[in-house]
N, C-alpha and C. Protein backbone atom coordinates (compact mmCIF):
# COMPACT_ATOMS: atom_id res chain seq x y z
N UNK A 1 -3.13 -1.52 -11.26
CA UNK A 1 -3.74 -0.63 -10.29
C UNK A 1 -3.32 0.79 -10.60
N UNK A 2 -4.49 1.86 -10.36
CA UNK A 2 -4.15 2.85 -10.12
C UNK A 2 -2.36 2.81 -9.30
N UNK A 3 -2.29 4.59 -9.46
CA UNK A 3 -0.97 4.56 -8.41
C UNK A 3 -1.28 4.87 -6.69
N UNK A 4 -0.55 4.28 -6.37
CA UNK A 4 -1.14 4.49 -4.92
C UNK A 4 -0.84 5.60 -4.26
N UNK A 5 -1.44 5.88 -3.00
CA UNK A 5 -1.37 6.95 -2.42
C UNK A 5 -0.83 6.73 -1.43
N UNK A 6 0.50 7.36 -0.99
CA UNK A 6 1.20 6.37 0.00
C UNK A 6 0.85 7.22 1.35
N UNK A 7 -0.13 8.24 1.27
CA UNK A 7 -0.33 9.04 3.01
C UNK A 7 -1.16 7.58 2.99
N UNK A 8 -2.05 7.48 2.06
CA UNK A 8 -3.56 6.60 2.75
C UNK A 8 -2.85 4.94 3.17
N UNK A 9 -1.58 4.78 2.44
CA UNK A 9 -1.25 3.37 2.77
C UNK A 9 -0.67 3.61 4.29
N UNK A 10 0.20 4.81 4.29
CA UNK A 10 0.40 4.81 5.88
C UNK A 10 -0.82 5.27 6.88
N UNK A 11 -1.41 5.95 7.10
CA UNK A 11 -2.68 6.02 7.84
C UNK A 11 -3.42 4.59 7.77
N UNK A 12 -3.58 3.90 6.87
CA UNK A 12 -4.25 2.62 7.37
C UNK A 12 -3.26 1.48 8.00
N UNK A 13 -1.98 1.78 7.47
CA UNK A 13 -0.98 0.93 8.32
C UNK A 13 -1.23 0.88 10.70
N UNK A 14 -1.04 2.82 10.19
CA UNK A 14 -0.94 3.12 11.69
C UNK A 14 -2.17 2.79 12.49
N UNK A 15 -3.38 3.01 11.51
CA UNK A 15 -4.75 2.95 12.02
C UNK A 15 -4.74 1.10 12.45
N UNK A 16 -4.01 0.11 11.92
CA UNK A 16 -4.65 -1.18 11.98
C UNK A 16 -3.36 -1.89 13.30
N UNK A 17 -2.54 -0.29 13.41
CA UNK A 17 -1.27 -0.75 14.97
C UNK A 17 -0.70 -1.77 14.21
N UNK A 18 -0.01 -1.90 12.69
CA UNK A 18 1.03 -2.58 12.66
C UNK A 18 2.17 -1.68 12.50
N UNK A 19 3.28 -2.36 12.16
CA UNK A 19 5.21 -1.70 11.97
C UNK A 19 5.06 -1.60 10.48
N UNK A 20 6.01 -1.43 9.98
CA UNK A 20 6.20 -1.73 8.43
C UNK A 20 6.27 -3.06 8.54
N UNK A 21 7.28 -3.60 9.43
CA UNK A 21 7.72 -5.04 9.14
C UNK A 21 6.40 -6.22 9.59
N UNK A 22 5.25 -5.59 9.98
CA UNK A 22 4.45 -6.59 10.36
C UNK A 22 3.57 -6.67 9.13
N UNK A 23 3.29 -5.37 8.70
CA UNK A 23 2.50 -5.58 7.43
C UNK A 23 3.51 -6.12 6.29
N UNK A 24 4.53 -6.04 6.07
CA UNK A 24 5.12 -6.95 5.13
C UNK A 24 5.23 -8.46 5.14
N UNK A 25 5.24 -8.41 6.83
CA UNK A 25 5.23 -10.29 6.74
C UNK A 25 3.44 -10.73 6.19
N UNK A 26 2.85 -10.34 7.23
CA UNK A 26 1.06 -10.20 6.68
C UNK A 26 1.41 -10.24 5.28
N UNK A 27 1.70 -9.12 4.89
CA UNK A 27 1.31 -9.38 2.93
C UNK A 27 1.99 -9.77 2.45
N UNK A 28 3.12 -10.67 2.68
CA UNK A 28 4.33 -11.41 2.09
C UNK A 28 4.98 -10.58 0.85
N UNK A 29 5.10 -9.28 1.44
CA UNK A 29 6.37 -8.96 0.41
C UNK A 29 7.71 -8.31 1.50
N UNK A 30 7.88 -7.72 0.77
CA UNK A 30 9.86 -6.98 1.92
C UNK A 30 9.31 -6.11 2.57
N UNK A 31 10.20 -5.75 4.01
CA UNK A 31 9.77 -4.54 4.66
C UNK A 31 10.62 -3.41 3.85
N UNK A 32 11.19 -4.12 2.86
CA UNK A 32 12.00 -2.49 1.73
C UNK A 32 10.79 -2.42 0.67
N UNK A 33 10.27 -3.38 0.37
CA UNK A 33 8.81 -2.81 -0.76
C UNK A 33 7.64 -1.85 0.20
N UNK A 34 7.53 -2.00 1.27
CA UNK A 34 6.72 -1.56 2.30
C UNK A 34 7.02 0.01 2.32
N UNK A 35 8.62 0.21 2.44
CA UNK A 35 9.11 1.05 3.18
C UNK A 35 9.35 2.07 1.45
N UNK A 36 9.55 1.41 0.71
CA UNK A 36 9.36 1.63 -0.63
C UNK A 36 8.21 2.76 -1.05
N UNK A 37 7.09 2.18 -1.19
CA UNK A 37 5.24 2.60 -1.14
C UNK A 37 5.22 3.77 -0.66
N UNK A 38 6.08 3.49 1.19
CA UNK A 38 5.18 4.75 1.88
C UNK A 38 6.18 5.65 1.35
N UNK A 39 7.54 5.45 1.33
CA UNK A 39 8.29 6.94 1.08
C UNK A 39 7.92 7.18 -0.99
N UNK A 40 7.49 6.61 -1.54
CA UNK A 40 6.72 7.55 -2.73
C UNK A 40 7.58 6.95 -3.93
N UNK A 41 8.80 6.11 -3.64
CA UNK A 41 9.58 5.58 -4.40
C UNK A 41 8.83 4.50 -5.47
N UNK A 42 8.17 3.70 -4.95
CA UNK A 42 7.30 3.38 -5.80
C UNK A 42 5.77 3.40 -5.48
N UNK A 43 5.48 3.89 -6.70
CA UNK A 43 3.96 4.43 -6.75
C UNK A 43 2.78 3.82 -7.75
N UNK A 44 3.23 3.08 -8.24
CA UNK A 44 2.45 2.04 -9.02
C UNK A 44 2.80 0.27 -8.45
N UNK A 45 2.51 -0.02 -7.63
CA UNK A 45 2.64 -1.25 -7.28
C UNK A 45 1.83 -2.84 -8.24
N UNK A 46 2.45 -3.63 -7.89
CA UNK A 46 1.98 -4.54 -9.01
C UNK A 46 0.19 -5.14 -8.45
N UNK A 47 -0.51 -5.56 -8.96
CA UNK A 47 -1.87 -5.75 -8.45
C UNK A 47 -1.94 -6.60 -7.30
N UNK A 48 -1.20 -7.69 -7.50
CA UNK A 48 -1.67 -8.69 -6.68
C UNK A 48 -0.45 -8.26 -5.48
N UNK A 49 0.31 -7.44 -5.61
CA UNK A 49 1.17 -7.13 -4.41
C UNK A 49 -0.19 -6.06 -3.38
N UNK A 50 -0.65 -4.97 -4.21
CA UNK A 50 -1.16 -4.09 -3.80
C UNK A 50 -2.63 -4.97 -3.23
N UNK A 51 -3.53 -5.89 -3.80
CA UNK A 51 -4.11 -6.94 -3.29
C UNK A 51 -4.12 -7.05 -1.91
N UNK A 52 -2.74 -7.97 -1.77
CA UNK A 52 -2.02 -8.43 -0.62
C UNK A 52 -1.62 -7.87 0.64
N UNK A 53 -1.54 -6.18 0.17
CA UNK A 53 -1.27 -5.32 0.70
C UNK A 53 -2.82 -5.24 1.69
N UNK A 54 -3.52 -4.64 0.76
CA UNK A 54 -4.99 -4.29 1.44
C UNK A 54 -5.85 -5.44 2.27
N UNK A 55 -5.76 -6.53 1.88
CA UNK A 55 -6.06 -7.95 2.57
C UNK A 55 -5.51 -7.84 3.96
N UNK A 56 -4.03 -7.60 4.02
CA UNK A 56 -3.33 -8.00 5.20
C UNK A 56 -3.87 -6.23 5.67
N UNK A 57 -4.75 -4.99 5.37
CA UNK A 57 -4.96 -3.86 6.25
C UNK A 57 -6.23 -4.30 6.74
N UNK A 58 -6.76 -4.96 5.84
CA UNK A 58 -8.44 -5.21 6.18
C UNK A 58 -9.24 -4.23 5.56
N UNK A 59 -9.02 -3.55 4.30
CA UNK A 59 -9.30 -2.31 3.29
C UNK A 59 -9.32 -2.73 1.93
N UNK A 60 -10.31 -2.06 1.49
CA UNK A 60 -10.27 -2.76 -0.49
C UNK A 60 -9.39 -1.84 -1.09
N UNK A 61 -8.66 -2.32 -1.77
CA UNK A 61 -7.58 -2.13 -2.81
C UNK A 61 -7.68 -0.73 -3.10
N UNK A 62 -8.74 -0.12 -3.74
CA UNK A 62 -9.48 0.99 -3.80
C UNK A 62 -9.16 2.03 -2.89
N UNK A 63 -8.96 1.83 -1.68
CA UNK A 63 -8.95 3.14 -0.47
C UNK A 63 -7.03 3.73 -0.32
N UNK A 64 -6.81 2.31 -1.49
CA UNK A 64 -4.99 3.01 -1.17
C UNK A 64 -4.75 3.45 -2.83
N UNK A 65 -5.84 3.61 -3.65
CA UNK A 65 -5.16 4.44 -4.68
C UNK A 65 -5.69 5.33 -4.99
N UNK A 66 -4.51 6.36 -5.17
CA UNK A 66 -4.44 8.01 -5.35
C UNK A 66 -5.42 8.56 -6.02
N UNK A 67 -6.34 9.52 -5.68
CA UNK A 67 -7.65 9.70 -6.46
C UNK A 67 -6.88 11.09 -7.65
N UNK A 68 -5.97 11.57 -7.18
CA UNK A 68 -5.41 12.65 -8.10
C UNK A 68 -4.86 12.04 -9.36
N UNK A 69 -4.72 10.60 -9.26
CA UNK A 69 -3.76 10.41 -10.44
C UNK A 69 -4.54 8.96 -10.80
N UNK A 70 -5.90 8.70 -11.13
CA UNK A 70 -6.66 7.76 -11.25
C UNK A 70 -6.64 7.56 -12.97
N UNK A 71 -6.84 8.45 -13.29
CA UNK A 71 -7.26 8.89 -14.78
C UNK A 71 -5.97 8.86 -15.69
N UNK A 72 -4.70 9.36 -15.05
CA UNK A 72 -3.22 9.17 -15.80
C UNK A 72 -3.02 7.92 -16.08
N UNK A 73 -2.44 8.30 -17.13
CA UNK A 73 -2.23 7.20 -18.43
C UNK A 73 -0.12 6.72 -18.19
């Protein structure tokens, strides 16, 4: 995946009224990979995490990665 954009992962977090820790159980990873994403620490997430991620927002994969940094190699 692109790298993600962690305003758009939090705005769809807040927009869908979960915690960190609810969307981590939803997408079965840690509320420290969660908490990870949004503070910018990691910014390339693995596919099927980032997947899992957007499944459990109700959003395609697509709307959480960074359009500034699509094209970086």
């Amino acid at each position: 995946m692109a790298d993600m954009d962690t305003n758009a992962l939090r705005r769809a977090r807040l927009a869908a009224c979960l915690t960190q820790e609810q969307l981590a159980r939803r997408a079965g990873v840690t509320v420290g990979l969660v908490r990870a994403w949004e503070g910018g620490a990691v910014v390339a997430p693995r596919l099927d995490r980032a997947l899992a991620v957007a499944r459990a927002l109700g959003i395609d994969v697509a709307d959480l990665a960074d359009p500034g940094r699509a094209g970086d190699a």
